[in-house]
C-alpha atoms as a PDB file:
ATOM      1  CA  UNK A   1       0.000   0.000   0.000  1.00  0.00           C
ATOM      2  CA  UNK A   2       1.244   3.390  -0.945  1.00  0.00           C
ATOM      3  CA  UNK A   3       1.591   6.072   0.984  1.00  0.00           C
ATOM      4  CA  UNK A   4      -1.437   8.366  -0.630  1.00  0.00           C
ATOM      5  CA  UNK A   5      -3.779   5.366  -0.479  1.00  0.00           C
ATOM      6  CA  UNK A   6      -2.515   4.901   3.028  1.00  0.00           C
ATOM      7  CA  UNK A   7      -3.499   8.718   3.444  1.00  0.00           C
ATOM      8  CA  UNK A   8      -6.961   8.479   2.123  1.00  0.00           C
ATOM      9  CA  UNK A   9      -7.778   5.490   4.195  1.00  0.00           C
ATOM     10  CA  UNK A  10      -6.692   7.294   7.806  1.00  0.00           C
ATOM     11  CA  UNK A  11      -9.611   9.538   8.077  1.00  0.00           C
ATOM     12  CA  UNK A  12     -12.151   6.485   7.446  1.00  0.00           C
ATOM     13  CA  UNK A  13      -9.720   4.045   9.877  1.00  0.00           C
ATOM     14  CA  UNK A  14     -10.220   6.863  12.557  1.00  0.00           C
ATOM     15  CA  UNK A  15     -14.311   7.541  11.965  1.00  0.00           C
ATOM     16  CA  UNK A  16     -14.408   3.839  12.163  1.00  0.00           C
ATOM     17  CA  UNK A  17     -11.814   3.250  15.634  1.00  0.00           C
ATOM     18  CA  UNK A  18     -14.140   6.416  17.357  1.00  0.00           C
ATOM     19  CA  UNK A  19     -17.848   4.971  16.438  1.00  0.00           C
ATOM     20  CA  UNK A  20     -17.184   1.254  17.065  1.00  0.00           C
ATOM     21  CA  UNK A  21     -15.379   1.650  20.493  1.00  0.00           C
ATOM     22  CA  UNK A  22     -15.454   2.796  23.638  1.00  0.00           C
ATOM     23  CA  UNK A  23     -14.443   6.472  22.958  1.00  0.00           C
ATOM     24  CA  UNK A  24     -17.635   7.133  20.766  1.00  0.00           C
ATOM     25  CA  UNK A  25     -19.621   8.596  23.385  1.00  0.00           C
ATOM     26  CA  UNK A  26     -16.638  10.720  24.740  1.00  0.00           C
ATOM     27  CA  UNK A  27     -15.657  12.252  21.230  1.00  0.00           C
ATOM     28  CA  UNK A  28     -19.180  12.992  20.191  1.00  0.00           C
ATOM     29  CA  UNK A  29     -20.336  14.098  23.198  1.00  0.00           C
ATOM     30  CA  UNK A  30     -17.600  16.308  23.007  1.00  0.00           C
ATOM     31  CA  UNK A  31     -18.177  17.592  19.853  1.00  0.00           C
ATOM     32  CA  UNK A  32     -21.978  18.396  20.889  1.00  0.00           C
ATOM     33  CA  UNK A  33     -20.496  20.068  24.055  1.00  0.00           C
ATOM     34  CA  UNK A  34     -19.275  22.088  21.600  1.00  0.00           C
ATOM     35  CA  UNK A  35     -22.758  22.800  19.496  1.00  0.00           C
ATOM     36  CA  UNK A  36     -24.243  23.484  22.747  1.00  0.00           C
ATOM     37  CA  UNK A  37     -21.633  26.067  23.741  1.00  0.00           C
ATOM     38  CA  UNK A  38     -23.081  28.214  20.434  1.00  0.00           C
ATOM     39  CA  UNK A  39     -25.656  29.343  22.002  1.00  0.00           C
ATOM     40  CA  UNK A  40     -28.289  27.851  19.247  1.00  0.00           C
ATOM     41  CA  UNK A  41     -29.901  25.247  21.431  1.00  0.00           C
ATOM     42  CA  UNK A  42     -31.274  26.487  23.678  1.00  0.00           C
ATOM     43  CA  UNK A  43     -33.916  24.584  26.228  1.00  0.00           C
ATOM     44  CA  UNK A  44     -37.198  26.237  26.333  1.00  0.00           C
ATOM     45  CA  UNK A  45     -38.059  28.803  29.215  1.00  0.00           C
ATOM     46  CA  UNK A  46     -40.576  27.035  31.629  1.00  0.00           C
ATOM     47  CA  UNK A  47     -43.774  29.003  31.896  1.00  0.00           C
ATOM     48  CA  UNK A  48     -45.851  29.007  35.153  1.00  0.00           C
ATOM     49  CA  UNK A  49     -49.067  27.910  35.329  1.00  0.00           C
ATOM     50  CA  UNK A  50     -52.112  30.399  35.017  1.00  0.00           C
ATOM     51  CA  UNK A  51     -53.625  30.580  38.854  1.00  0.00           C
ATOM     52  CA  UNK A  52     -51.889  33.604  40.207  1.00  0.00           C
ATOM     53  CA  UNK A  53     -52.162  32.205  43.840  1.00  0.00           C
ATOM     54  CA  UNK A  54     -48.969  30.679  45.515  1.00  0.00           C
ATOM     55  CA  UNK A  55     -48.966  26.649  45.566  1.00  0.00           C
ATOM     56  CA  UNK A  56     -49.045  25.445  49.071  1.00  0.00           C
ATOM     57  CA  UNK A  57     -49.559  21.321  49.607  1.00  0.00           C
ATOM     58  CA  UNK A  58     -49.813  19.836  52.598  1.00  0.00           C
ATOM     59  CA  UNK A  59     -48.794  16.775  53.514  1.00  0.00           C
ATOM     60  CA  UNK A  60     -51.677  14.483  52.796  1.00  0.00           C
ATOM     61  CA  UNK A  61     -52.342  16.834  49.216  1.00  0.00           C
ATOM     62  CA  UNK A  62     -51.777  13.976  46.636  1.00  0.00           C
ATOM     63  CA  UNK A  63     -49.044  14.636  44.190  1.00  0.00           C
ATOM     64  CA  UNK A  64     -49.740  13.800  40.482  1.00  0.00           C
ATOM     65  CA  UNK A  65     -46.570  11.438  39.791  1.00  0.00           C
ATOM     66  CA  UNK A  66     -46.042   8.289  41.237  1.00  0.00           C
ATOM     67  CA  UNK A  67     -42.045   7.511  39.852  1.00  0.00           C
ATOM     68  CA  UNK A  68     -40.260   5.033  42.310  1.00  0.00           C
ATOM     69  CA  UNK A  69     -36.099   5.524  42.143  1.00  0.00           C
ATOM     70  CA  UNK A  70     -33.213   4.569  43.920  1.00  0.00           C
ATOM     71  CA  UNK A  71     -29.975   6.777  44.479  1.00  0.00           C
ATOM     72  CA  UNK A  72     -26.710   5.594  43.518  1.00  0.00           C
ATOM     73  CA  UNK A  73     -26.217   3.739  46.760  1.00  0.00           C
ATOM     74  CA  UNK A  74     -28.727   1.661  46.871  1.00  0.00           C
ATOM     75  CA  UNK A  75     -31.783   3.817  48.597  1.00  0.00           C
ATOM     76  CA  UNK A  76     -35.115   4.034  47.577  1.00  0.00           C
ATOM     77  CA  UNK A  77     -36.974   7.423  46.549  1.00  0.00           C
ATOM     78  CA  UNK A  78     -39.641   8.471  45.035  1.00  0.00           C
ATOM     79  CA  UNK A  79     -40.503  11.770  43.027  1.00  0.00           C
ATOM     80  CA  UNK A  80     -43.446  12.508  44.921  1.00  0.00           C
ATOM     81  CA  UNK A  81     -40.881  13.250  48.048  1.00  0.00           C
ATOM     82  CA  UNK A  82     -40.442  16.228  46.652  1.00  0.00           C
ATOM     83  CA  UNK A  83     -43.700  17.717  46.238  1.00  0.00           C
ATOM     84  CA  UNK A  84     -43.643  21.138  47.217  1.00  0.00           C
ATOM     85  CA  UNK A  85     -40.543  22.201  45.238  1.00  0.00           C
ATOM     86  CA  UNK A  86     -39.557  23.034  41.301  1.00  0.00           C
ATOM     87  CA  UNK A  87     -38.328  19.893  39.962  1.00  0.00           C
ATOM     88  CA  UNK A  88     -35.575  19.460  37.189  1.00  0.00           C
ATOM     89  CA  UNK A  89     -35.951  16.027  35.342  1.00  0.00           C
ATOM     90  CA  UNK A  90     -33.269  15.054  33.302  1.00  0.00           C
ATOM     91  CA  UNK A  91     -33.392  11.257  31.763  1.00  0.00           C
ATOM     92  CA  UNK A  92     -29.666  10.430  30.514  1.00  0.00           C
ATOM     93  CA  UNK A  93     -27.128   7.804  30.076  1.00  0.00           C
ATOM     94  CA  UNK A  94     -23.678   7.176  30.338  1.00  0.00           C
ATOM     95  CA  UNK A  95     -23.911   5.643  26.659  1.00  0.00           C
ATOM     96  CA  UNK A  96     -25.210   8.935  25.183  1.00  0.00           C
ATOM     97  CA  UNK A  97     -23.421  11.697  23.806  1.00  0.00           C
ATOM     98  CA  UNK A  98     -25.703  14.085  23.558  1.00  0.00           C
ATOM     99  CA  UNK A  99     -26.552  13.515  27.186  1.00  0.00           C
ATOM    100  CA  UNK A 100     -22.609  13.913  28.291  1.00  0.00           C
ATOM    101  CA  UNK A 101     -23.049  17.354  26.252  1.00  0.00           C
ATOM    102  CA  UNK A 102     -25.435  18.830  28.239  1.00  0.00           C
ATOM    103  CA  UNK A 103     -24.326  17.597  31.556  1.00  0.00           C
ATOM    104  CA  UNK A 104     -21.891  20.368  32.590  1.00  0.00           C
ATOM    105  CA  UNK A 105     -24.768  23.146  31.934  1.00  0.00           C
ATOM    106  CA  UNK A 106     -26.975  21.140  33.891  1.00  0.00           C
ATOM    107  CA  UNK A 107     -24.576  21.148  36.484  1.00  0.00           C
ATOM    108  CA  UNK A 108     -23.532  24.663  36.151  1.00  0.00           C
ATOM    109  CA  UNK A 109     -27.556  25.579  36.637  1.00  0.00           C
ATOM    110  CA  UNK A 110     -27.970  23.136  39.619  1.00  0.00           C
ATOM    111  CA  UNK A 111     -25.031  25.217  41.768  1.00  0.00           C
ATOM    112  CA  UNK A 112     -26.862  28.403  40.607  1.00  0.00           C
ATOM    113  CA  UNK A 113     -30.166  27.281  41.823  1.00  0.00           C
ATOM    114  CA  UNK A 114     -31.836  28.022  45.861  1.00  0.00           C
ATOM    115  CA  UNK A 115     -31.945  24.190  46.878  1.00  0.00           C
ATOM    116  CA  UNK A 116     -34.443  24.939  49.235  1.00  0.00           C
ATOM    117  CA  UNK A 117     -36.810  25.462  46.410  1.00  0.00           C
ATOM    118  CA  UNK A 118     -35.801  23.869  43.556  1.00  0.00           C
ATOM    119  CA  UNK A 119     -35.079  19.903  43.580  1.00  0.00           C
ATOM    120  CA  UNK A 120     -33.006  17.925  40.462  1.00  0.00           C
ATOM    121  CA  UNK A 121     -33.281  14.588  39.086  1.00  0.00           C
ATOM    122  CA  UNK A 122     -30.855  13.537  37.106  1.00  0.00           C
ATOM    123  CA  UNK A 123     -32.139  10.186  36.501  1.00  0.00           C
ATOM    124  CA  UNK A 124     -29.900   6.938  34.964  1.00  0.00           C
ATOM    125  CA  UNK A 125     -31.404   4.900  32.231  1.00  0.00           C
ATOM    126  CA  UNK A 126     -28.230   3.161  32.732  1.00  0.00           C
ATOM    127  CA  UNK A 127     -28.710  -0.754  33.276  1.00  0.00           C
ATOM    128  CA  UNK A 128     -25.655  -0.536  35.479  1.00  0.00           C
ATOM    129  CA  UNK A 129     -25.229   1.718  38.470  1.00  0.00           C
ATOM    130  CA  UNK A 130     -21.379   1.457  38.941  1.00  0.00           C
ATOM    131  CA  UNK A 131     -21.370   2.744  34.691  1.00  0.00           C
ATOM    132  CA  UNK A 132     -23.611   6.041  35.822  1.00  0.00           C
ATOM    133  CA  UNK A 133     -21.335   6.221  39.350  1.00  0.00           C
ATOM    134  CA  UNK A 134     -18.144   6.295  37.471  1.00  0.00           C
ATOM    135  CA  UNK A 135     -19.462   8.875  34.863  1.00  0.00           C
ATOM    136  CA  UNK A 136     -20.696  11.090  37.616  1.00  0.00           C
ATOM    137  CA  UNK A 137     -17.724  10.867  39.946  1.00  0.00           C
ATOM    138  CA  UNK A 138     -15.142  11.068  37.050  1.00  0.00           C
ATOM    139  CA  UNK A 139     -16.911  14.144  35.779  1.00  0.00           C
ATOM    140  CA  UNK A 140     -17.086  15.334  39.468  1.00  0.00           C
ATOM    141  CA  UNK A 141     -20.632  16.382  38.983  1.00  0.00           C
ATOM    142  CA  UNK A 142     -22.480  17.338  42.582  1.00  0.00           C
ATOM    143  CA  UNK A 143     -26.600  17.331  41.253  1.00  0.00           C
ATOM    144  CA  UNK A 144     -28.513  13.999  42.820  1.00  0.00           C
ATOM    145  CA  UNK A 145     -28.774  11.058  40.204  1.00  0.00           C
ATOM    146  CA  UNK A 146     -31.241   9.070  40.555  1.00  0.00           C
ATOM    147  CA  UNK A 147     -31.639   4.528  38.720  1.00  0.00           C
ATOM    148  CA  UNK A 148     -34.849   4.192  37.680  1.00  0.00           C
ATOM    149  CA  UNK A 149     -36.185   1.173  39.386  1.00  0.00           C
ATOM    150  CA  UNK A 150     -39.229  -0.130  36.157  1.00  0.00           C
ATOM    151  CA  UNK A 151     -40.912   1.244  33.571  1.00  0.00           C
ATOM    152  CA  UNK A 152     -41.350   5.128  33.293  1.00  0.00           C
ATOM    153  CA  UNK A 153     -44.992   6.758  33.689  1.00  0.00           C
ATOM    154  CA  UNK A 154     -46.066   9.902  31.757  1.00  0.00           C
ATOM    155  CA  UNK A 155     -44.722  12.630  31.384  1.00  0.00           C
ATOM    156  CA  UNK A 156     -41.402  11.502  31.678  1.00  0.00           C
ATOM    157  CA  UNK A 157     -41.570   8.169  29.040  1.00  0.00           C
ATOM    158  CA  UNK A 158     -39.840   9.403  26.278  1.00  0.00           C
ATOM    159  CA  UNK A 159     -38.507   7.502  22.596  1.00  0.00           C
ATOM    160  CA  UNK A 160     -35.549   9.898  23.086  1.00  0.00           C
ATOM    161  CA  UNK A 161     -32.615  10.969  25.594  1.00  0.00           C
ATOM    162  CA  UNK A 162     -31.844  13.350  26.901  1.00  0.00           C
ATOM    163  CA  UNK A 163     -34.962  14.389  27.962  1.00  0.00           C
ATOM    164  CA  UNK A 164     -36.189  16.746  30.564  1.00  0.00           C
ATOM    165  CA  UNK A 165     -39.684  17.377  32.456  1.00  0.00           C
ATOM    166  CA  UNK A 166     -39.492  20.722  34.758  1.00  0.00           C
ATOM    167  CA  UNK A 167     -42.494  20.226  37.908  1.00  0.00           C
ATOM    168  CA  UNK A 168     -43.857  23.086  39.106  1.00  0.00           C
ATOM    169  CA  UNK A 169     -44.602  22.904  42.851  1.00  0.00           C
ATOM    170  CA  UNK A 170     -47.938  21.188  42.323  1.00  0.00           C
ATOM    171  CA  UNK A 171     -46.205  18.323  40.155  1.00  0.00           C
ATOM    172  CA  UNK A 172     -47.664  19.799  36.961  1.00  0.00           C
ATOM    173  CA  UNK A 173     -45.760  19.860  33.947  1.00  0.00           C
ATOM    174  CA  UNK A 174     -43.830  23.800  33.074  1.00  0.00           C
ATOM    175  CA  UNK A 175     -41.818  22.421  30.651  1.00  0.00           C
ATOM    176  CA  UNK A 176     -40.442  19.589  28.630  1.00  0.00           C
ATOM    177  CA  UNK A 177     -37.822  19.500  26.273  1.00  0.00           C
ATOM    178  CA  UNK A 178     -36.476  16.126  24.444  1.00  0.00           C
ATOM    179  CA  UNK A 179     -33.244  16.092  23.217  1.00  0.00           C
ATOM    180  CA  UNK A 180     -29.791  18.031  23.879  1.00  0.00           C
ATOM    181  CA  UNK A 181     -30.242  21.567  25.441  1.00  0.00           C
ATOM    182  CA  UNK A 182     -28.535  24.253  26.982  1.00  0.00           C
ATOM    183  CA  UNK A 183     -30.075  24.614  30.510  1.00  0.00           C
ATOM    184  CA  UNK A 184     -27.267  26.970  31.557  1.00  0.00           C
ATOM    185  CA  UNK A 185     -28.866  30.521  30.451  1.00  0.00           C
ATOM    186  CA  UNK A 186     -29.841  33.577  31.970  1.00  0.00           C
ATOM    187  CA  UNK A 187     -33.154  33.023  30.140  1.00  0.00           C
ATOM    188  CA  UNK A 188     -33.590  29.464  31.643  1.00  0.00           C
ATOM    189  CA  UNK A 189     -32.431  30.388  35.564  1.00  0.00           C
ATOM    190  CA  UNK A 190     -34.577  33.400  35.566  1.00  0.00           C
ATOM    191  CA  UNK A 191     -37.595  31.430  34.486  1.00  0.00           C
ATOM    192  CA  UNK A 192     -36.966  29.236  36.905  1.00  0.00           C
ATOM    193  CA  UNK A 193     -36.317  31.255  39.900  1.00  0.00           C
ATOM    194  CA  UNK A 194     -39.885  32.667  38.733  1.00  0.00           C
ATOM    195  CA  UNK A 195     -41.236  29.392  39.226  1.00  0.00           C
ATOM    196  CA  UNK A 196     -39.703  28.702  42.398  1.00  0.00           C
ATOM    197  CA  UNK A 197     -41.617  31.638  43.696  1.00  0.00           C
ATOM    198  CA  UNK A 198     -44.668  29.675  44.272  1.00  0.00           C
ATOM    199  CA  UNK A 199     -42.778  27.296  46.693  1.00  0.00           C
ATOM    200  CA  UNK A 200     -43.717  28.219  50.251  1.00  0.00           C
ATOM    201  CA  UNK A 201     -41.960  26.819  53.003  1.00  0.00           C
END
């Protein structure tokens, strides 16, 4: 083989080493990181619902989703713990590149965020929890991740990920976005913070 055949065939011998191994998700996530950082996807600003009255449940109010989890260590959850508060929803995989894109705005938003009031899920559709705690802690990302434990009700089943279902304090549904976003705007915190006005403690 010569050397400009040789030369023609490198970029299709590295397409083919980064797609069929394990640094696919890395290198394209990467490259969407990158998408994301042009400021053209952009996740949709959450609107809050029409009553103009703040949302106050009390503890026996029934919450509209039922969505049993378990956190990386083994402990079981469930989404209607955290009635009360805005909720962040984020479905994702360690497998996914467009998920790995989005990621670091998600966590940029979740250490911009009053905790008191607004609650994130970061849940794993990974089948195995070490493969979502090695991502996480290798990534050293601080937001709560969540292994689903069965099949996922509405509105978070989804045919794609990422995908992401923001709860207003009632457990209604403010926003939903499928696919890669960037959560990490001043459009997207302010609307959120507006949201998390209704929480009273």
């Amino acid at each position: 083989m010569n050397h400009k055949t040789l030369t023609s065939w490198l970029p299709l011998a590295l397409f083919a080493l980064v797609m069929f191994s394990p640094l696919r998700p890395i290198v394209l996530g990467g490259l969407q990181r990158g998408l994301l950082a042009t400021g053209l996807m952009k996740a949709d600003v959450p609107v809050a619902p029409a009553n103009e009255m703040p949302v106050v449940l009390a503890n026996g109010s029934a919450y509209p989703h039922n969505l049993p989890m378990t956190t990386l260590d083994g402990k079981a959850v469930n989404l209607s713990d955290l009635k009360g508060k805005v909720v962040f929803v984020n479905l994702w995989a360690s497998w996914c590149p467009p998920c790995r894109a989005e990621m670091p705005g998600i966590e940029a938003l979740y250490k911009k965020v009053d905790r008191s009031k607004v609650a994130f899920v970061m849940l794993s559709l990974d089948d195995d929890v070490a493969k979502a705690r090695k991502y996480v802690q290798s990534n050293g990302f601080t937001f709560p991740v969540y292994m689903r434990t069965g099949d996922l009700p509405a509105p978070f089943d989804s045919n794609s990920i990422p995908s992401t279902v923001l709860l207003s304090p009632d457990g209604q549904v403010a926003a939903r976005h499928e696919g890669m976003a960037e959560y990490d705007t001043p459009e997207f915190l302010t609307a959120l913070n507006q949201l998390a006005k209704e929480v009273t403690r």
